[in-house]
Every structure is written in C-alpha cells, then in structure tokens.
PDB file of N, CA and C in Angstrom:
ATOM      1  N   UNK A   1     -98.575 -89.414 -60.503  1.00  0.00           N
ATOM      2  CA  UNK A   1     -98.779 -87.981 -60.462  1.00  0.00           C
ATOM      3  C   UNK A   1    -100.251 -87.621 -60.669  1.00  0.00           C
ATOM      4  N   UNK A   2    -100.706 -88.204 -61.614  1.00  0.00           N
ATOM      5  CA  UNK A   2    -102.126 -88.169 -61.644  1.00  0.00           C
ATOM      6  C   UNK A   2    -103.073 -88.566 -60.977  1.00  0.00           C
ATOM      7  N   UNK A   3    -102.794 -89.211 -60.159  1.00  0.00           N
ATOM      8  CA  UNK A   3    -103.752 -89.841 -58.538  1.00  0.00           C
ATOM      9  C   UNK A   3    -103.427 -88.573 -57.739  1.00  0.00           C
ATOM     10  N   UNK A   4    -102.112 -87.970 -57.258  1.00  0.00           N
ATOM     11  CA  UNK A   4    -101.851 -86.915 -56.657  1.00  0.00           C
ATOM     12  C   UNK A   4    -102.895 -85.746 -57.088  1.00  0.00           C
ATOM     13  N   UNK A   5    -102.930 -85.361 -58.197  1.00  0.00           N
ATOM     14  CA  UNK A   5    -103.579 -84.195 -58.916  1.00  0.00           C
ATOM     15  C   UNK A   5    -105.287 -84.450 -58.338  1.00  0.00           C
ATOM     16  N   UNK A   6    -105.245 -85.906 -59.093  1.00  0.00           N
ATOM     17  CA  UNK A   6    -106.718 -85.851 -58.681  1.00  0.00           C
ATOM     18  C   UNK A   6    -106.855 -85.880 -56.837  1.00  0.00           C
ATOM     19  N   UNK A   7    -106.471 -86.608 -56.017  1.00  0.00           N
ATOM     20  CA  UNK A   7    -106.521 -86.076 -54.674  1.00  0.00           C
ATOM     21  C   UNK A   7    -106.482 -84.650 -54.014  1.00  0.00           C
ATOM     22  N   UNK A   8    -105.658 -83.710 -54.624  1.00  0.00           N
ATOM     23  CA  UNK A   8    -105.326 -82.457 -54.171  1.00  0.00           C
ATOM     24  C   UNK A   8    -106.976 -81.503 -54.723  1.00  0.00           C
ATOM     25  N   UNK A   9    -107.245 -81.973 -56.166  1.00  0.00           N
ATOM     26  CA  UNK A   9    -108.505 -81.370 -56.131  1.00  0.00           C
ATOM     27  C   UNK A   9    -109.816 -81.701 -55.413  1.00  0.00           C
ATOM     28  N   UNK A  10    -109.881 -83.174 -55.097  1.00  0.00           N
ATOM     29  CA  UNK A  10    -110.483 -83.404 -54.069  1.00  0.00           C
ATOM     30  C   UNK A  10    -110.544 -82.923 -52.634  1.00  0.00           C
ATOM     31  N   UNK A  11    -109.522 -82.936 -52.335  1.00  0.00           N
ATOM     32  CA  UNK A  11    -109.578 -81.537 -50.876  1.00  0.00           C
ATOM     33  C   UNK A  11    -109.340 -80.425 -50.980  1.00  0.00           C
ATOM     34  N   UNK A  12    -109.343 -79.822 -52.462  1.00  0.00           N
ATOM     35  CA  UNK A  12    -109.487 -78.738 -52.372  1.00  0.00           C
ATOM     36  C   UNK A  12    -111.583 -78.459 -52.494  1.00  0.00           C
ATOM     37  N   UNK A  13    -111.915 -79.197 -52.876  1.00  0.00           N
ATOM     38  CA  UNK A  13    -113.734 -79.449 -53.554  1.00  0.00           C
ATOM     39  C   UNK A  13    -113.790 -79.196 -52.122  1.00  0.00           C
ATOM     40  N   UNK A  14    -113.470 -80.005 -51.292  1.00  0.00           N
ATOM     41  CA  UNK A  14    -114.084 -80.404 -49.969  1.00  0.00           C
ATOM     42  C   UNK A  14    -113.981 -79.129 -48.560  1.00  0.00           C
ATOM     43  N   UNK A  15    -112.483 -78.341 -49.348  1.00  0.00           N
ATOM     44  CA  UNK A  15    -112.386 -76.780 -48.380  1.00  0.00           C
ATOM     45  C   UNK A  15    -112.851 -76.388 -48.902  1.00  0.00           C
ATOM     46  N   UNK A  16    -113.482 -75.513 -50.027  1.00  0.00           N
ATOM     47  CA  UNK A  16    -114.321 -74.507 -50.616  1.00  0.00           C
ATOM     48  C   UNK A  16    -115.529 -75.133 -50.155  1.00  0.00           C
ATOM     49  N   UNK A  17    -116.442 -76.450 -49.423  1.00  0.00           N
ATOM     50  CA  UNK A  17    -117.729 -76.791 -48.961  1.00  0.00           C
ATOM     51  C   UNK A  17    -117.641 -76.341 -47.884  1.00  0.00           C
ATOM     52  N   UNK A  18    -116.197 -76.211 -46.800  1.00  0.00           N
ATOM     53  CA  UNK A  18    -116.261 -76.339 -45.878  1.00  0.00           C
ATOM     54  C   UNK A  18    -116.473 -74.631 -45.591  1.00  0.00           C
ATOM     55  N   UNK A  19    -115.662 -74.277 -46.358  1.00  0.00           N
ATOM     56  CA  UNK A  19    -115.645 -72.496 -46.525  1.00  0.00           C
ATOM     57  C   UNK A  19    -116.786 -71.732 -46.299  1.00  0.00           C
ATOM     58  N   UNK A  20    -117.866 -72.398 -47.457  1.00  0.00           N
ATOM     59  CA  UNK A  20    -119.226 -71.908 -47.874  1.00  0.00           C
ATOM     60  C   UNK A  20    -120.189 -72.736 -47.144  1.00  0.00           C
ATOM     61  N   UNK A  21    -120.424 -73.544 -45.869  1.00  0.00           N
ATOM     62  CA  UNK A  21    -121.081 -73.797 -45.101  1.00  0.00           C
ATOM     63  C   UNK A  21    -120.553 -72.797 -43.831  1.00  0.00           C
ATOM     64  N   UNK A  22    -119.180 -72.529 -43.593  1.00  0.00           N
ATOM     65  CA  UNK A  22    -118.825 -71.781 -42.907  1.00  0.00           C
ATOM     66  C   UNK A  22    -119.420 -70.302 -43.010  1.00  0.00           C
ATOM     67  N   UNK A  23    -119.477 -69.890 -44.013  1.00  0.00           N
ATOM     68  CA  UNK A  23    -120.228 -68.795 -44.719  1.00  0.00           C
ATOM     69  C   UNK A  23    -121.688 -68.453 -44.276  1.00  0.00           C
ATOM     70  N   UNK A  24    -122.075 -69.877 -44.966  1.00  0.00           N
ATOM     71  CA  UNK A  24    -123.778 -69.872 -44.333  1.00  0.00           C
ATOM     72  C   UNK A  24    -124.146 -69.748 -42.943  1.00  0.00           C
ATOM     73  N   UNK A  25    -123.133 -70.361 -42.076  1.00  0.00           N
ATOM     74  CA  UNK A  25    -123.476 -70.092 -40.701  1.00  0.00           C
ATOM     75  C   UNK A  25    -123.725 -68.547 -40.124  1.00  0.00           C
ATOM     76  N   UNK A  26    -122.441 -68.386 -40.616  1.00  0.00           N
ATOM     77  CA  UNK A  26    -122.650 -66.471 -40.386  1.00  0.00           C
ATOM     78  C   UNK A  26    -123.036 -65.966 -41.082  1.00  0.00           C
ATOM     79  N   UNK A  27    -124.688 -66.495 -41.838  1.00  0.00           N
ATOM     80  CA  UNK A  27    -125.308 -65.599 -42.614  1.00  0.00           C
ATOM     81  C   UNK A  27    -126.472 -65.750 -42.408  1.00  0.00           C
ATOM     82  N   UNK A  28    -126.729 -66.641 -42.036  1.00  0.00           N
ATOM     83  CA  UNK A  28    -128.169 -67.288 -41.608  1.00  0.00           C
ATOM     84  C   UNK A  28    -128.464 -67.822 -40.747  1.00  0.00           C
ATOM     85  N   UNK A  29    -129.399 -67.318 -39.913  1.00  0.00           N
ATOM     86  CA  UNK A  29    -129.936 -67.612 -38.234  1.00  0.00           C
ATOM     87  C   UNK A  29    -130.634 -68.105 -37.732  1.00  0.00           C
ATOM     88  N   UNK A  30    -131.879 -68.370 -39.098  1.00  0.00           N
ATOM     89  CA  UNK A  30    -132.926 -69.423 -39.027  1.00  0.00           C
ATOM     90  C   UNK A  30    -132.683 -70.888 -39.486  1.00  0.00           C
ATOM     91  N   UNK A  31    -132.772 -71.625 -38.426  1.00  0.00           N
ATOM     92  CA  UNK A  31    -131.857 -72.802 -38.895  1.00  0.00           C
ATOM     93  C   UNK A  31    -133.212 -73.438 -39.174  1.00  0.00           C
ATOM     94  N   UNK A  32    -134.363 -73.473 -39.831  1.00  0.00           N
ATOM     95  CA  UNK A  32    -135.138 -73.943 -40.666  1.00  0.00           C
ATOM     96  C   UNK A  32    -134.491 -73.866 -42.164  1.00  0.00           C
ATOM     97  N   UNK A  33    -134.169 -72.209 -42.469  1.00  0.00           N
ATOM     98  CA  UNK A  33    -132.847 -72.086 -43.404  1.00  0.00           C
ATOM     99  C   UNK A  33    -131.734 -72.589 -43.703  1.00  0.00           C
ATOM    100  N   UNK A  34    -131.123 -72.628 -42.647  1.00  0.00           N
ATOM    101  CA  UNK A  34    -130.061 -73.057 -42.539  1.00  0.00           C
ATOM    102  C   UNK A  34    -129.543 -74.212 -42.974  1.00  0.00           C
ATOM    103  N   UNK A  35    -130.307 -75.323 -42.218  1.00  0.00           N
ATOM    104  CA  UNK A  35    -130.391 -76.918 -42.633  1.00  0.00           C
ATOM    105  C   UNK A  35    -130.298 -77.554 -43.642  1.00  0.00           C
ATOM    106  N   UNK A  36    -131.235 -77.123 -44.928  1.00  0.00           N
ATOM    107  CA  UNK A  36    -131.114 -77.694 -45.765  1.00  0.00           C
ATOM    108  C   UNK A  36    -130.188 -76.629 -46.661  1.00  0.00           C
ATOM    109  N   UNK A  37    -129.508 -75.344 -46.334  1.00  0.00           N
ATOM    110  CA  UNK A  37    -128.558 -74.786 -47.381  1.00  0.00           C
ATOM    111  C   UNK A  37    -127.291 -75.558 -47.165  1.00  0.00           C
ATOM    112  N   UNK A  38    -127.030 -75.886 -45.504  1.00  0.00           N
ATOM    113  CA  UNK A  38    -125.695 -76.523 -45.740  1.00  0.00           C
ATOM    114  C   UNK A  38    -125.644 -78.492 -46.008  1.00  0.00           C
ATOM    115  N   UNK A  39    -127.025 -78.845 -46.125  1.00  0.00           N
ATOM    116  CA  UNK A  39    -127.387 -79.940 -46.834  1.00  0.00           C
ATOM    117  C   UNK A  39    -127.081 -80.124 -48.325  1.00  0.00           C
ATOM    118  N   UNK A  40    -127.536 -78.829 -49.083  1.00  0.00           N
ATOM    119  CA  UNK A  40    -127.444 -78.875 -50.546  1.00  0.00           C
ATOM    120  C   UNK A  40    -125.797 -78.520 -50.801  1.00  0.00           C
ATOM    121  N   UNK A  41    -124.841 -77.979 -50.274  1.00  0.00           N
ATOM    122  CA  UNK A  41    -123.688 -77.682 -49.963  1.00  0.00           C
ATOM    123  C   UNK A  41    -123.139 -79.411 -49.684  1.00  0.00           C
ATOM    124  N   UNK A  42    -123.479 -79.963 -48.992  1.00  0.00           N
ATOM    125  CA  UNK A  42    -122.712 -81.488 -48.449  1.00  0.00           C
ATOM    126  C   UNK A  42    -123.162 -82.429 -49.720  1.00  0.00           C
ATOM    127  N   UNK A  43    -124.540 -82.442 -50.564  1.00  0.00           N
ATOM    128  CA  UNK A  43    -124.629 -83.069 -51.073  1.00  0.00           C
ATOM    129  C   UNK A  43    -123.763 -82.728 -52.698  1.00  0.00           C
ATOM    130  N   UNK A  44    -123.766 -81.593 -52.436  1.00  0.00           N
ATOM    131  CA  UNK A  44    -122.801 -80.958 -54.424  1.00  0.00           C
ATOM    132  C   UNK A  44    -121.264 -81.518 -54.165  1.00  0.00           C
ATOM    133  N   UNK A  45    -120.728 -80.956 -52.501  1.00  0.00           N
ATOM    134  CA  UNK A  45    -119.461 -81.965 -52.552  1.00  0.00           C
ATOM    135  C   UNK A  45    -119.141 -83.381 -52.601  1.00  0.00           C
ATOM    136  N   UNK A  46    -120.150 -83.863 -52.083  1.00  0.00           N
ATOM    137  CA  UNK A  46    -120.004 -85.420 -51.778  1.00  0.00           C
ATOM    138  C   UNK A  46    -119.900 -86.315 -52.999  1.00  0.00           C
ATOM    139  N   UNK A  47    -120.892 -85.165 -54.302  1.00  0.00           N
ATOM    140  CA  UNK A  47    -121.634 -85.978 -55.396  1.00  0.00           C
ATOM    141  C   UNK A  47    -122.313 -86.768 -55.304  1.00  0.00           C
ATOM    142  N   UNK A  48    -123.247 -86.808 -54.416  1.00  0.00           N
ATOM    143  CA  UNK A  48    -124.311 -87.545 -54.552  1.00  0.00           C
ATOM    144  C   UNK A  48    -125.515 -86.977 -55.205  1.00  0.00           C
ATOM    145  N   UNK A  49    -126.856 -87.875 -55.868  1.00  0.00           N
ATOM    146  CA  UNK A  49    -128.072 -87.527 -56.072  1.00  0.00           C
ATOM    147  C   UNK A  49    -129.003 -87.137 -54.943  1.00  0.00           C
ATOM    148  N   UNK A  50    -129.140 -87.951 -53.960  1.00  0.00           N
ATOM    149  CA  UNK A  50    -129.610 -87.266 -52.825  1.00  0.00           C
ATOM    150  C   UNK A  50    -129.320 -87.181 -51.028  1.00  0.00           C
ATOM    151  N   UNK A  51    -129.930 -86.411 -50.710  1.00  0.00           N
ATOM    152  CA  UNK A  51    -129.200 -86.514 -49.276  1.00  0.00           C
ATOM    153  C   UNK A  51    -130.406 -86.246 -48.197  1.00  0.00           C
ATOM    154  N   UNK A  52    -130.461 -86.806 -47.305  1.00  0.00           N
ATOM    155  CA  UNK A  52    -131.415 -86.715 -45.626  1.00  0.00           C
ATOM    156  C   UNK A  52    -130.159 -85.982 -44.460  1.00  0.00           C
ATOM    157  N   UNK A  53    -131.320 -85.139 -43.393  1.00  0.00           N
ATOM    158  CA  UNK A  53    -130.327 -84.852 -42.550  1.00  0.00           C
ATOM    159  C   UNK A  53    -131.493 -84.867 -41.533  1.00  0.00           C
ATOM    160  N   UNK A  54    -130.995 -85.651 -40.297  1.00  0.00           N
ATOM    161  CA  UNK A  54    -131.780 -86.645 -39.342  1.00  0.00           C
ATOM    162  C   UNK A  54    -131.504 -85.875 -38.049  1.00  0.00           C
ATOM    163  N   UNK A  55    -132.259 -85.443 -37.198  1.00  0.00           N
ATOM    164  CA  UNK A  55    -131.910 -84.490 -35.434  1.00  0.00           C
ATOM    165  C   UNK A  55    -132.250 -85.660 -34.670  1.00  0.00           C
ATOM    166  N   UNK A  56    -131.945 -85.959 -33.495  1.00  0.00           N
ATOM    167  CA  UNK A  56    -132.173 -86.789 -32.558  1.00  0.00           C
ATOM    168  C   UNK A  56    -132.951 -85.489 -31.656  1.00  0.00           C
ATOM    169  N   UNK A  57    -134.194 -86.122 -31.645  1.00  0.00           N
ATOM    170  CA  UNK A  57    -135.286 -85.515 -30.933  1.00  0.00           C
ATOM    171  C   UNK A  57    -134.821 -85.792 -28.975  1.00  0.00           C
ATOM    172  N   UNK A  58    -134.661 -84.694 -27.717  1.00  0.00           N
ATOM    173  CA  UNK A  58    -135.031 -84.991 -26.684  1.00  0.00           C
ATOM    174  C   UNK A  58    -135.384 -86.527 -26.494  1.00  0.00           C
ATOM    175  N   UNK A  59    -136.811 -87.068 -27.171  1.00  0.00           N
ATOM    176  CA  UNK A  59    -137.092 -88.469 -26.776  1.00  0.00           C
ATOM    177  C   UNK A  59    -136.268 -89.773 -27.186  1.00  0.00           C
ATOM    178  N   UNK A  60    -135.300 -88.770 -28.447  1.00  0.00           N
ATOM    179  CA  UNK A  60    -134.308 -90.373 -28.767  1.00  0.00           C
ATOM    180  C   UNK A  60    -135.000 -90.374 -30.239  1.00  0.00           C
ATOM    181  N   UNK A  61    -136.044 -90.126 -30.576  1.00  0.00           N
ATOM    182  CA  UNK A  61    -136.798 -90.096 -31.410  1.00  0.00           C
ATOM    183  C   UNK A  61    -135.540 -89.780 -33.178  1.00  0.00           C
ATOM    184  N   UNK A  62    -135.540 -89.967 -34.226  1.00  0.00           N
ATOM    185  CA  UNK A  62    -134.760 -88.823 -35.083  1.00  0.00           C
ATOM    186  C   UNK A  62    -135.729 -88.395 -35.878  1.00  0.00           C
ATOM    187  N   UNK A  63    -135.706 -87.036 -36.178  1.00  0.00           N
ATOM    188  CA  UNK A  63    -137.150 -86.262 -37.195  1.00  0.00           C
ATOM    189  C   UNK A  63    -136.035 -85.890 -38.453  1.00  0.00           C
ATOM    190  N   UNK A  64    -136.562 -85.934 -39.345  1.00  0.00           N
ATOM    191  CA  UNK A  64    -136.070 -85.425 -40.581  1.00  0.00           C
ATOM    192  C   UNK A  64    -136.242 -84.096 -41.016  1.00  0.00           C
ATOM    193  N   UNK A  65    -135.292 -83.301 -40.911  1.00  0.00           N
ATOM    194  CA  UNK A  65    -135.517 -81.488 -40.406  1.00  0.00           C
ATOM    195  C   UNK A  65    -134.930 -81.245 -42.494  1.00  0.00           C
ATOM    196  N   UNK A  66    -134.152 -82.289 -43.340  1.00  0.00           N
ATOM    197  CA  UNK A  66    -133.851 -81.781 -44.251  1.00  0.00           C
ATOM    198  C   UNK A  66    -133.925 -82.306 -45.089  1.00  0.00           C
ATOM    199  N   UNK A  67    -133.995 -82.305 -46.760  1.00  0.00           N
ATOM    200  CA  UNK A  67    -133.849 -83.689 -47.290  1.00  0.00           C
ATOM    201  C   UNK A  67    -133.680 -82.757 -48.984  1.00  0.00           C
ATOM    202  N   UNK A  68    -132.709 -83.272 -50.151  1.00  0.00           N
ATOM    203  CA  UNK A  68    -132.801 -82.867 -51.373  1.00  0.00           C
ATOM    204  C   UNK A  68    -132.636 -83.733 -52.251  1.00  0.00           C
ATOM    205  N   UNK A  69    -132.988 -83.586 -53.720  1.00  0.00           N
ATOM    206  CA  UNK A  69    -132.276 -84.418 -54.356  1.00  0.00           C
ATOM    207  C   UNK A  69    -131.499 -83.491 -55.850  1.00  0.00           C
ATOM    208  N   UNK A  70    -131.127 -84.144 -56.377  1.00  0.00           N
ATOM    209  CA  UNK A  70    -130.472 -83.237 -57.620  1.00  0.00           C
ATOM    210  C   UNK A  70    -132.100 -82.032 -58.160  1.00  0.00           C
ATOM    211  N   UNK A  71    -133.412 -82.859 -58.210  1.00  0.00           N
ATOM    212  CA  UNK A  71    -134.106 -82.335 -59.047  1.00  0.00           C
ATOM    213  C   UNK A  71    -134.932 -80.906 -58.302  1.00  0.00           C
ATOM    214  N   UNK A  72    -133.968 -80.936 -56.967  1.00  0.00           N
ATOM    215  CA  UNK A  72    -134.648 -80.293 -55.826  1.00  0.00           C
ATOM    216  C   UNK A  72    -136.305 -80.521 -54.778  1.00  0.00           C
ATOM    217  N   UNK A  73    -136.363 -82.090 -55.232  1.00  0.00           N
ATOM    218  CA  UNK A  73    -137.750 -82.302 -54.685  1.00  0.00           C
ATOM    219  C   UNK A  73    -136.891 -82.722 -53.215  1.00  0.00           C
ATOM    220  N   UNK A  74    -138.209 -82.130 -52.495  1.00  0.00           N
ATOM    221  CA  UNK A  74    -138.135 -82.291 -50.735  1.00  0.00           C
ATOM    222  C   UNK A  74    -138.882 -83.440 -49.939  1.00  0.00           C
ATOM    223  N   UNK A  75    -138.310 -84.360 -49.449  1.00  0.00           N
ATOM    224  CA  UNK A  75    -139.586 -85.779 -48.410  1.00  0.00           C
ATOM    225  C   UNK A  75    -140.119 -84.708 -47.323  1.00  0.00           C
ATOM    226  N   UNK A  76    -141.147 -85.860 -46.953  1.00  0.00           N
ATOM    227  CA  UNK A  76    -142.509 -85.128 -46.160  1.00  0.00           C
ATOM    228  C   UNK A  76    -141.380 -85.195 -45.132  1.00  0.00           C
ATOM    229  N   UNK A  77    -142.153 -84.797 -43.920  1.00  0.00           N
ATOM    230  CA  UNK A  77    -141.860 -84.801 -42.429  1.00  0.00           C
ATOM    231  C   UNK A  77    -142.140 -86.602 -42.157  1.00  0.00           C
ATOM    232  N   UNK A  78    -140.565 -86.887 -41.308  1.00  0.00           N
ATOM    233  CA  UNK A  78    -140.791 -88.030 -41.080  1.00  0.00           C
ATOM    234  C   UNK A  78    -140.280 -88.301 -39.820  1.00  0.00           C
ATOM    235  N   UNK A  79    -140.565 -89.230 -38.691  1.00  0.00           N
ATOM    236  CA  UNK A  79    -139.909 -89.145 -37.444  1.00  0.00           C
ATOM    237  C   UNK A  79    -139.825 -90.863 -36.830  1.00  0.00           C
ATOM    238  N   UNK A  80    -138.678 -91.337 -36.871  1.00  0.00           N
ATOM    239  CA  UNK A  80    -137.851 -92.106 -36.651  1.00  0.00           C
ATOM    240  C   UNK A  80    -138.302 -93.089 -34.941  1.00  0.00           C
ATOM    241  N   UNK A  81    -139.241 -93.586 -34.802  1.00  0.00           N
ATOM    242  CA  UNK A  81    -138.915 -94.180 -33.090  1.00  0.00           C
ATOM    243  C   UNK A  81    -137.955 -94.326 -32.977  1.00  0.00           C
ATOM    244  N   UNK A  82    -137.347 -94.191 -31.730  1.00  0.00           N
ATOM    245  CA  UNK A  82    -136.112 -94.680 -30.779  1.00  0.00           C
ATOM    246  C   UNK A  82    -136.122 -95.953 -30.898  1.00  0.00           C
ATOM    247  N   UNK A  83    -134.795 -96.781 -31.267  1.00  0.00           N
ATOM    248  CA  UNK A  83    -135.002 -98.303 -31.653  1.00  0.00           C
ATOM    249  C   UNK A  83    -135.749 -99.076 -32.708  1.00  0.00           C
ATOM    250  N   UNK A  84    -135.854 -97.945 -33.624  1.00  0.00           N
ATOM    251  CA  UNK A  84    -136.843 -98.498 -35.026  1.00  0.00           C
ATOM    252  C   UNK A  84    -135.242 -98.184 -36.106  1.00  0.00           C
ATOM    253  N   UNK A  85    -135.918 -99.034 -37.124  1.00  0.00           N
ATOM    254  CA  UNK A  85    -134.428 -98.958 -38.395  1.00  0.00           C
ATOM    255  C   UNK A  85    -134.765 -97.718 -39.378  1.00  0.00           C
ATOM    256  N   UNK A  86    -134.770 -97.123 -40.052  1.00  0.00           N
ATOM    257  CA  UNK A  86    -134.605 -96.340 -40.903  1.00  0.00           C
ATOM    258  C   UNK A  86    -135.196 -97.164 -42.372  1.00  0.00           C
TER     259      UNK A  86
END
C-alpha cells in the first residue's frame, strides 16, 4: 500500500509540472523566457540539482539556449558540433 501511495504522489508531482509548464506556455511568448521557466519547472519535478536544455541548430549543430542549478547559477553559451560528444 505504501509503494501505491508513494507512486500516486509521484504522478500526481509530475501533473501539477505538467499543468504549470502548460501555464507558462500561455503566458509567455518570449521563448528566451520561456526556456529556462519551463526548465526550472522540469528540474523541481524531476529532483534533480541541475539541468541543460540543448536546440538542434539548422546546421545539426546543438546550442545551449538553458541551463540551472539548485543555487540558480546559469553556464555560458555553449554550442555542440554536429558529431562531437557532449
């Protein structure tokens, strides 16, 4: 019963992220904004300390458009070659 309990609050954590990114979309238009609010949103559900969010550039390229960590510090601008590792 207690694995149940704890599962059910787990998807419930995970609809109230989904809710309030849903939220943010229809609230915010500048997706410079945007990006990293529903970043800090994925990273409070997930529980993690920190999180990257990676665009695949036209060239194949991926640029790093987002990035947080618990203490709220932000990584520079970083951009990925096509066929390079991370």
């Amino acid at each position: 019963m207690a694995q149940d309990t704890a599962t059910l609050e787990r998807q419930l954590t995970l609809y109230k992220g989904l809710v309030e990114v849903s939220a943010l979309i229809n609230a915010i238009t500048n997706s410079s904004e945007l990006l990293p609010s529903i970043l800090e949103v994925a990273r409070r559900v997930l529980q993690v300390e920190a999180a990257s969010l990676f665009l695949v550039k036209e060239t194949g390229d991926l640029e790093l458009v987002a990035s947080s960590d618990a203490a709220g510090h932000r990584a520079l601008a970083i951009t990925v070659p096509r066929g390079k590792e991370i």
